[in-house]
Protein backbone atom coordinates (compact mmCIF):
# COMPACT_ATOMS: atom_id res chain seq x y z
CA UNK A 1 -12.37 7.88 -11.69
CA UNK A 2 -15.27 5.36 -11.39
CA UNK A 3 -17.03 4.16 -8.38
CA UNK A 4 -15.22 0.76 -7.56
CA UNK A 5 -17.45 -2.03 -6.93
CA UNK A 6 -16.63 -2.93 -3.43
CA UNK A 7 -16.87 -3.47 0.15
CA UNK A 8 -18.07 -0.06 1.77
CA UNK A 9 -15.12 -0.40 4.37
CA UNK A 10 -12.77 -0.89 1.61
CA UNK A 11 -14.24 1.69 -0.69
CA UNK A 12 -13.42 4.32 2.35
CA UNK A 13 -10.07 3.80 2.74
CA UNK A 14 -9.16 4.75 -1.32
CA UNK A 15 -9.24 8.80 -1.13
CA UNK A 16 -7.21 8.36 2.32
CA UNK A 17 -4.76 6.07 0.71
CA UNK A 18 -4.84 8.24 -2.76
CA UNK A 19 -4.26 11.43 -0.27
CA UNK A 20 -1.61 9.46 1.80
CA UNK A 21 0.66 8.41 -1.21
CA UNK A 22 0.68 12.29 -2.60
CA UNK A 23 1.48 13.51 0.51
CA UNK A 24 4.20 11.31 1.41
CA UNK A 25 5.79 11.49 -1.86
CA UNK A 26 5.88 15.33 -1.64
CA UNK A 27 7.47 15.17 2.28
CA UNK A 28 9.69 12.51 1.57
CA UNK A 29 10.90 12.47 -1.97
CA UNK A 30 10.13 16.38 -3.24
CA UNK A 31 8.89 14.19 -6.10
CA UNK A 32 5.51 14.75 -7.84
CA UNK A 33 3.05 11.33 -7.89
CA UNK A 34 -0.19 10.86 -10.11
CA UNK A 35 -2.52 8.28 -9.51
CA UNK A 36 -2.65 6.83 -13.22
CA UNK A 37 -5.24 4.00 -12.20
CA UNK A 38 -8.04 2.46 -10.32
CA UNK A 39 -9.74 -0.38 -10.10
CA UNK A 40 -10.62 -3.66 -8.41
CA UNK A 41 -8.74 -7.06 -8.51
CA UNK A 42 -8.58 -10.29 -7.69
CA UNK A 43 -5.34 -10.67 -9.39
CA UNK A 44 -2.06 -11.04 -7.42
CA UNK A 45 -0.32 -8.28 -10.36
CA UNK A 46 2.26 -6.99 -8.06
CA UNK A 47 5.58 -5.93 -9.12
CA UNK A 48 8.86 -7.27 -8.16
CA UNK A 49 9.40 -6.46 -4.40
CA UNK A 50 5.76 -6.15 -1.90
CA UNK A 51 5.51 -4.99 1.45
CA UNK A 52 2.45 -6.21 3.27
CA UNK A 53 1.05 -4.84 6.07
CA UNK A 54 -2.02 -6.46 7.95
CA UNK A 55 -4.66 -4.73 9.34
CA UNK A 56 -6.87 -5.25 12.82
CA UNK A 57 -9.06 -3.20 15.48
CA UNK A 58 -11.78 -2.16 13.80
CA UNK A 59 -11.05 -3.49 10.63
CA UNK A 60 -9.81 -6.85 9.44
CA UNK A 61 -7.63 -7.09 5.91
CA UNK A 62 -4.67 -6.50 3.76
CA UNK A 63 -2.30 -3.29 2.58
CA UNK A 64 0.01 -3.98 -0.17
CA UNK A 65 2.85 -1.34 -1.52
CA UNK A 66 4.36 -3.22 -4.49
CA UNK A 67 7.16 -1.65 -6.73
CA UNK A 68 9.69 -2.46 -9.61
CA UNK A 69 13.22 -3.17 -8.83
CA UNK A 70 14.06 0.32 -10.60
CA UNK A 71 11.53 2.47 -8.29
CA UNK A 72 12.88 0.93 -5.04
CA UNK A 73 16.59 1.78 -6.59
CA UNK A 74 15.58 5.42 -6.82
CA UNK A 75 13.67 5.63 -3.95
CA UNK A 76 16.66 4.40 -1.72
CA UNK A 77 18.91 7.32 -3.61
CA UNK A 78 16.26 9.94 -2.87
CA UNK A 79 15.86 9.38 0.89
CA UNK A 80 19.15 7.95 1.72
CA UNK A 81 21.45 9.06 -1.34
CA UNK A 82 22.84 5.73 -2.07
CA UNK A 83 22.98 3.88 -5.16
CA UNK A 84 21.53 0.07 -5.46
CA UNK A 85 21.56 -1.67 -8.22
CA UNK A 86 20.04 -5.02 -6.67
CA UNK A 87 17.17 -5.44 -4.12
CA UNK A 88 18.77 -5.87 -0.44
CA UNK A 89 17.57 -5.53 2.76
CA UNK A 90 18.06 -1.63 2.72
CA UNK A 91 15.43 -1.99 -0.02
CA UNK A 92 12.89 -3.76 1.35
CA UNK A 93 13.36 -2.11 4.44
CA UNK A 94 12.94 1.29 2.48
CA UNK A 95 9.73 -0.26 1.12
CA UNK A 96 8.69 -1.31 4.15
CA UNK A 97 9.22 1.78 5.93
CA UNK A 98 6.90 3.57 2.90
CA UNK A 99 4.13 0.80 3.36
CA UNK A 100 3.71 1.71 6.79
CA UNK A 101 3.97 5.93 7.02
CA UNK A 102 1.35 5.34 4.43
CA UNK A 103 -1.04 3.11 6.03
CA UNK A 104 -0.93 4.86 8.91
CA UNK A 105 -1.24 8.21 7.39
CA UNK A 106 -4.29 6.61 5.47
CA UNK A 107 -5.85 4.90 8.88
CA UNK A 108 -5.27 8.59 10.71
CA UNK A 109 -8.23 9.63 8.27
CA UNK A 110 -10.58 7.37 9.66
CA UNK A 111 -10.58 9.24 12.79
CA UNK A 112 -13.91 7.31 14.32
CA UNK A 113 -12.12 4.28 13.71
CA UNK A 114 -9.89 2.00 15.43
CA UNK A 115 -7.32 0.12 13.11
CA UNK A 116 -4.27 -1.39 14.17
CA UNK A 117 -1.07 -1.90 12.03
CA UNK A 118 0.81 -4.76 12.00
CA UNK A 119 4.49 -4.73 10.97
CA UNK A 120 5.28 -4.59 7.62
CA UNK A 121 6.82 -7.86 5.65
CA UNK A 122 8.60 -7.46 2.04
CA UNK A 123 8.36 -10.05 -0.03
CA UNK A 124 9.94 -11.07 -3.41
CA UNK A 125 8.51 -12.30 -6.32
CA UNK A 126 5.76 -11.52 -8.94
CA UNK A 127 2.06 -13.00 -8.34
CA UNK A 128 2.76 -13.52 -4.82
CA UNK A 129 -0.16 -14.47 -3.37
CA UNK A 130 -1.85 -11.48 -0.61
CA UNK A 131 -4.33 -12.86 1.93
CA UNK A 132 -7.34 -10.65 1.97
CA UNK A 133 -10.55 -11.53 4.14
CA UNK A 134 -12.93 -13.56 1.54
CA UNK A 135 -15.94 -11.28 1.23
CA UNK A 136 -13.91 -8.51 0.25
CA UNK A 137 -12.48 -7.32 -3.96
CA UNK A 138 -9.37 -5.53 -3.19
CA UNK A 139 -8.76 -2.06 -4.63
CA UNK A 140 -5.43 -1.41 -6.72
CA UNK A 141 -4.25 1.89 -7.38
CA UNK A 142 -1.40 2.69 -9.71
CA UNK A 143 0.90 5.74 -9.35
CA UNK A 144 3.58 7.39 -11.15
CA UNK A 145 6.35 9.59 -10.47
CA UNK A 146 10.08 10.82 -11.67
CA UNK A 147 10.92 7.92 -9.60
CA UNK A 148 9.24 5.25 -11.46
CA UNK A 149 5.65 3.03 -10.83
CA UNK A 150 4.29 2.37 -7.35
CA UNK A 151 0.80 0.19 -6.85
CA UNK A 152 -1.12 0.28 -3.83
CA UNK A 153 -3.32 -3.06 -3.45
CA UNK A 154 -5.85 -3.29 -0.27
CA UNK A 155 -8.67 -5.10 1.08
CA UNK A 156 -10.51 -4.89 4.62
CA UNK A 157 -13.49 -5.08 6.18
CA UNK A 158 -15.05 -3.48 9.47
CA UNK A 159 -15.74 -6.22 11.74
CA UNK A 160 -19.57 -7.09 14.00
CA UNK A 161 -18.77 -7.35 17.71
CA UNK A 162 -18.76 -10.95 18.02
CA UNK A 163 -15.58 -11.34 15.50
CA UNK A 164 -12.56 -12.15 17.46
CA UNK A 165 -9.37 -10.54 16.63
């Protein structure tokens, strides 16, 4: 893949988040995941259901795990083995519960670094608009499985000593 033009702090989090997803979809789901996609945005492309989790500590920013309807649907009958056929709160909560094992599977990589994780929020709704800090391009990465499309959007930066948090 090619070098994404952005933020260094940014930049360092993609092969932990990359590493994070693959593991967790093994563990989790038995299910086989390929990155298919990398890149930097400054779009708000997110499928139909988001979970957000913010980021503090060392770092300041965003983590975004957005997914169709018809990935959350099977990932709710691999884990829990029941069928949806409309997002609900076991959904998002499902989605939620992925956003944050995998940001703080990804943050555990940064060992040297302190990064708190707030609680994750789904949201519904395409082009919902993420709050990322303003110097910062946030990284998407799109995955595939047997279960359907996943994207992981982020954006953070490491923050000076005089930043308050």
């Amino acid at each position: 893949m090619p070098l994404i033009e952005t933020d260094s702090a940014t930049r360092a989090f993609i092969d932990p988040v990359i590493e994070a997803v693959v593991v967790m979809f093994d563990r989790m789901f038995e299910s086989g995941v390929r990155q298919t996609a990398i890149s930097s945005t400054q779009s708000d492309c997110l499928f139909e259901t988001t979970s957000i989790v913010g980021l503090a500590g060392d770092y300041s920013g965003s983590f975004c795990i957005s997914a169709p309807n018809e990935t959350l649907f099977a990932i709710v009958k691999r884990a829990l083995d029941l069928e949806r056929t409309e997002v609900d709160r076991l959904c998002r909560d499902s989605l939620n519960e992925l956003a944050n094992v995998i940001a703080g599977y990804a943050k555990d990589r940064l060992i040297e670094d302190d990064i708190k994780l707030g609680l994750p929020t789904a949201v519904q709704g395409r082009g919902v608009a993420i709050n990322y800090p303003q110097t910062v391009e946030p990284v998407r990465i799109d995955f595939e499985s047997d279960m359907g499309r996943l994207m992981v959007v982020f954006g953070l930066v490491r923050r000076t000593k005089g930043d308050s948090q």
